[in-house]
C-alpha atoms as a PDB file:
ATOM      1  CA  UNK A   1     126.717 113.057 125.973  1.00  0.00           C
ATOM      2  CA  UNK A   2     126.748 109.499 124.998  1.00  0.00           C
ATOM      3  CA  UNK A   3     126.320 108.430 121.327  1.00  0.00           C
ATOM      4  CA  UNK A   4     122.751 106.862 121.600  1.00  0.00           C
ATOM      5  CA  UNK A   5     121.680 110.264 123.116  1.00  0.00           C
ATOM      6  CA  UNK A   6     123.231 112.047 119.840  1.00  0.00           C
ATOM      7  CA  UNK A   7     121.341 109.754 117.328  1.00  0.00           C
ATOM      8  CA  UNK A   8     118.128 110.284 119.527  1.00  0.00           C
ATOM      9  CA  UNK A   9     118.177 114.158 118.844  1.00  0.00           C
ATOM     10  CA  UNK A  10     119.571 113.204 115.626  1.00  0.00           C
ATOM     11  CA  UNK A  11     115.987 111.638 114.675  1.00  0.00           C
ATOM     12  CA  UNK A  12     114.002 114.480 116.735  1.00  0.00           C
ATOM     13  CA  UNK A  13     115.771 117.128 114.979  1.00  0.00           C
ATOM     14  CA  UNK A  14     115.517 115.436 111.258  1.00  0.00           C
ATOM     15  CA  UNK A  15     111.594 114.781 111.997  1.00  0.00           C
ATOM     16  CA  UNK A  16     110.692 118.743 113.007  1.00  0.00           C
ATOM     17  CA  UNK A  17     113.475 120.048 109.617  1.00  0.00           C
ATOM     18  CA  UNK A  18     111.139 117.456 107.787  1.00  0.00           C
ATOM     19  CA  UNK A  19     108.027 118.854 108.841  1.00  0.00           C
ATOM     20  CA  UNK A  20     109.339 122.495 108.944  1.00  0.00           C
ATOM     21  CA  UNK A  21     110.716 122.717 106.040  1.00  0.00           C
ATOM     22  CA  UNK A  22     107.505 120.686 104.281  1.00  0.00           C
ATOM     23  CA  UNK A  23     105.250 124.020 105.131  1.00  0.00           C
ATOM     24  CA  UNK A  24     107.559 126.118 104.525  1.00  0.00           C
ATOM     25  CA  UNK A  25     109.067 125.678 101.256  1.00  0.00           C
ATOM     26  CA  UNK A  26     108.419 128.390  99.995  1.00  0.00           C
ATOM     27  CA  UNK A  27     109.989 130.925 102.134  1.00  0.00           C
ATOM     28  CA  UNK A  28     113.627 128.770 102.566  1.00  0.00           C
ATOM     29  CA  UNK A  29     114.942 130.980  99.792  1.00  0.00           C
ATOM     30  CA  UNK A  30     118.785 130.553 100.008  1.00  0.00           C
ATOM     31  CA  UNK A  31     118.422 127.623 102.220  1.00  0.00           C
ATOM     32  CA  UNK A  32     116.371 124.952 100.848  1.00  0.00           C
ATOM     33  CA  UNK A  33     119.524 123.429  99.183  1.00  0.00           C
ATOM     34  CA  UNK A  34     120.522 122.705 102.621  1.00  0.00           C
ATOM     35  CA  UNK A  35     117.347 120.687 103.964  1.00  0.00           C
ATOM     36  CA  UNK A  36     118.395 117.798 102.116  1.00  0.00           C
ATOM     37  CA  UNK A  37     122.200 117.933 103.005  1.00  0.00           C
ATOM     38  CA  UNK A  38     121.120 118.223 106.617  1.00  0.00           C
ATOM     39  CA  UNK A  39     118.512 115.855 106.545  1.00  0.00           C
ATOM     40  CA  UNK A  40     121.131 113.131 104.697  1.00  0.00           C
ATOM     41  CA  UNK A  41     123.674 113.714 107.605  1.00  0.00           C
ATOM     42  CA  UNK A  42     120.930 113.625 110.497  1.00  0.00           C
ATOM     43  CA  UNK A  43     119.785 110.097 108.305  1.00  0.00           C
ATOM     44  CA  UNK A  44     123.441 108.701 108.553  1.00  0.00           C
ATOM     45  CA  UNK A  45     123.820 109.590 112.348  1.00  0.00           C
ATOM     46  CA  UNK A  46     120.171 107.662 113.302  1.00  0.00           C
ATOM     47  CA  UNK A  47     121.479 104.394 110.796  1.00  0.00           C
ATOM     48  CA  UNK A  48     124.868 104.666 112.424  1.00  0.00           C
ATOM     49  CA  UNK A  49     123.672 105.401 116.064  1.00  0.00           C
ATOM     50  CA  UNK A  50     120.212 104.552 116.998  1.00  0.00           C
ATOM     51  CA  UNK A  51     119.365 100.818 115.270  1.00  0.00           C
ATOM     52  CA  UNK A  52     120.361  98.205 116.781  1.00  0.00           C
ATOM     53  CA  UNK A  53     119.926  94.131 115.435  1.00  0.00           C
ATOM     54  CA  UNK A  54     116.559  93.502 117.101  1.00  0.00           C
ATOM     55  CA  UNK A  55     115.272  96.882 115.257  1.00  0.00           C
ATOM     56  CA  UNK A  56     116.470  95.962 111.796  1.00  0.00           C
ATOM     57  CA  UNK A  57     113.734  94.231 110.221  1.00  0.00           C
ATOM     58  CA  UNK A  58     111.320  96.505 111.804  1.00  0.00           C
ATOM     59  CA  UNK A  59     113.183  99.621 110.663  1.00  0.00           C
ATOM     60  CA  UNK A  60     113.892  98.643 107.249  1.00  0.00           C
ATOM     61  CA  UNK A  61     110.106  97.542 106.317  1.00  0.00           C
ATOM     62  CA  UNK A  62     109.144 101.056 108.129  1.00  0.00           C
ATOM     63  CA  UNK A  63     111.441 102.678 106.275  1.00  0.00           C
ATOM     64  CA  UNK A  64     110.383 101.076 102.837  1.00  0.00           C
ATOM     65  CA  UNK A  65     106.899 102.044 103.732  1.00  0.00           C
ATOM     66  CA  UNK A  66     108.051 105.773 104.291  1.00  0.00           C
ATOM     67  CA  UNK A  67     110.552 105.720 101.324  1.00  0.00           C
ATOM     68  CA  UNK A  68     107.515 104.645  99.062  1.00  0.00           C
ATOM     69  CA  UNK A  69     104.783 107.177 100.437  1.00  0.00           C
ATOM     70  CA  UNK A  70     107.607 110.091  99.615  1.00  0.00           C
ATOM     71  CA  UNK A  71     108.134 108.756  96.319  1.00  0.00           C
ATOM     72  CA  UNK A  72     104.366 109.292  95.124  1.00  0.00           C
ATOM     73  CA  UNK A  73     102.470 112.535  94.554  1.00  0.00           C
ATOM     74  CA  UNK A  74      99.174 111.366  95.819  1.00  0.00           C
ATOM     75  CA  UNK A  75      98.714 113.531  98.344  1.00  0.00           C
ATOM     76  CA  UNK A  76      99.216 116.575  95.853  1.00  0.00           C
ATOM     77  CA  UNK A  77      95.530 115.346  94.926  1.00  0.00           C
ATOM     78  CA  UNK A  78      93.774 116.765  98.201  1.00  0.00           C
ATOM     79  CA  UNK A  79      94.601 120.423  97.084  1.00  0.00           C
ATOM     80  CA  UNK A  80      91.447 120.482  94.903  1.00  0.00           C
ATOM     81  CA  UNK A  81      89.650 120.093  98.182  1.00  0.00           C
ATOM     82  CA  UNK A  82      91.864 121.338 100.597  1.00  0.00           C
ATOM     83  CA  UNK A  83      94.740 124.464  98.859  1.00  0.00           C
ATOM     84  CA  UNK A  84      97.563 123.786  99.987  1.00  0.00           C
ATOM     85  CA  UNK A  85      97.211 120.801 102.028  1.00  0.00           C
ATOM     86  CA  UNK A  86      98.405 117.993  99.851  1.00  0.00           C
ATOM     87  CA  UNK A  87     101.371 119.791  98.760  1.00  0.00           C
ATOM     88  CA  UNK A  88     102.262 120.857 102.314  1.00  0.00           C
ATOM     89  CA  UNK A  89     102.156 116.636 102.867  1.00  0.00           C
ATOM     90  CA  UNK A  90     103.878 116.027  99.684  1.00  0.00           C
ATOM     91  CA  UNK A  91     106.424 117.941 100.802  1.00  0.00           C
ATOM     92  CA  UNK A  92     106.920 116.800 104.101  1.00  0.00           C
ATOM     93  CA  UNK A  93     106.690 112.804 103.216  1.00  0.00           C
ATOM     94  CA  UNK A  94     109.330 113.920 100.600  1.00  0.00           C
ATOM     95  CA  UNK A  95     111.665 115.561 103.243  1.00  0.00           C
ATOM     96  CA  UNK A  96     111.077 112.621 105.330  1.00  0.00           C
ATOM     97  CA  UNK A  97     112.242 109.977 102.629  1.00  0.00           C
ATOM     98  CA  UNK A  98     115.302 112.172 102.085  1.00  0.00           C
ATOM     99  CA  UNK A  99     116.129 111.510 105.648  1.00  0.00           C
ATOM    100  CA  UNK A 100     115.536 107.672 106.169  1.00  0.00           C
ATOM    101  CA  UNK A 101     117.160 106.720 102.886  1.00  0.00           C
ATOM    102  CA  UNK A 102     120.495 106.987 104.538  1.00  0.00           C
ATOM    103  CA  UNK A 103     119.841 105.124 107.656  1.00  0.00           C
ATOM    104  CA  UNK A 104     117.832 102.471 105.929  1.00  0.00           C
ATOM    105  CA  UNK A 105     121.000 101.957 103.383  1.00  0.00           C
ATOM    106  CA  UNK A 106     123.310 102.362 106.418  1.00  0.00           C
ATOM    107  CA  UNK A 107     120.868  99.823 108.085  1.00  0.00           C
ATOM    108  CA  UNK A 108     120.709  97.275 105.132  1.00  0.00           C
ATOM    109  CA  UNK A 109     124.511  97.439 104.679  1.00  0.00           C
ATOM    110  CA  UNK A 110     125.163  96.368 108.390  1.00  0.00           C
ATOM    111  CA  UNK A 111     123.076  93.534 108.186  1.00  0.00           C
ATOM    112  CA  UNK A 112     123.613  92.205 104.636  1.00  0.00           C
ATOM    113  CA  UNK A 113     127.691  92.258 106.343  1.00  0.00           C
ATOM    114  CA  UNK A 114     126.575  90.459 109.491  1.00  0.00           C
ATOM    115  CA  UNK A 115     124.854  87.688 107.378  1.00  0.00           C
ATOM    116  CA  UNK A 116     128.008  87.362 105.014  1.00  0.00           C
ATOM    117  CA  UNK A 117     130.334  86.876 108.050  1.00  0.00           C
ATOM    118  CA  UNK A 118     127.549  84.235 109.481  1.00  0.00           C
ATOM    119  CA  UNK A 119     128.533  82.521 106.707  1.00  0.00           C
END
């Protein structure tokens, strides 16, 4: 299996623990500790496998956009209409922040050393 391959089921498999875990919070028990250690070592295996140079600008602003919508609680809002809806997204936009802040530092680091050595 060649590396790109990995990272690609690296991202898949991040994505569905993201959303999995996001509904299901409540019954991980033992095991929600590990949804963010998994999801940081899926995040370094896309930044270190799947972006390459032409993808960096567009990753990093998608990933800023992601990072931000996981950092806010907004969506927590739509459970007065909809119980539990907004947490369920909360949650989910939170597990998916958890696993692009890796690859977008890994990301950022690579090309903030690429334009040094341009130098």
């Amino acid at each position: 299996m060649e590396l790109e391959q990995i990272g690609e089921y690296a991202f898949i498999l991040g994505v569905v623990i993201a959303v999995i875990a996001g509904f299901a919070v409540n019954y991980l028990g033992a095991f929600a500790g590990w949804v963010p250690l998994v999801l940081i070592i899926l995040g370094i295996l896309v930044g270190l496998l799947n972006i390459k140079d032409k993808e960096t600008t567009p990753f990093l602003i998608a990933a800023i956009a992601l990072l931000a919508t996981g950092a806010i609680s907004a969506f927590r809002e739509i459970d007065s209409v909809v119980d539990p809806l907004g947490t369920v997204l909360s949650n989910i936009f939170g597990n998916i922040a958890v696993f692009v802040a890796p690859a977008a530092v890994i990301v950022a680091v690579v090309a903030i050393y690429k334009l040094a050595m341009r130098s």
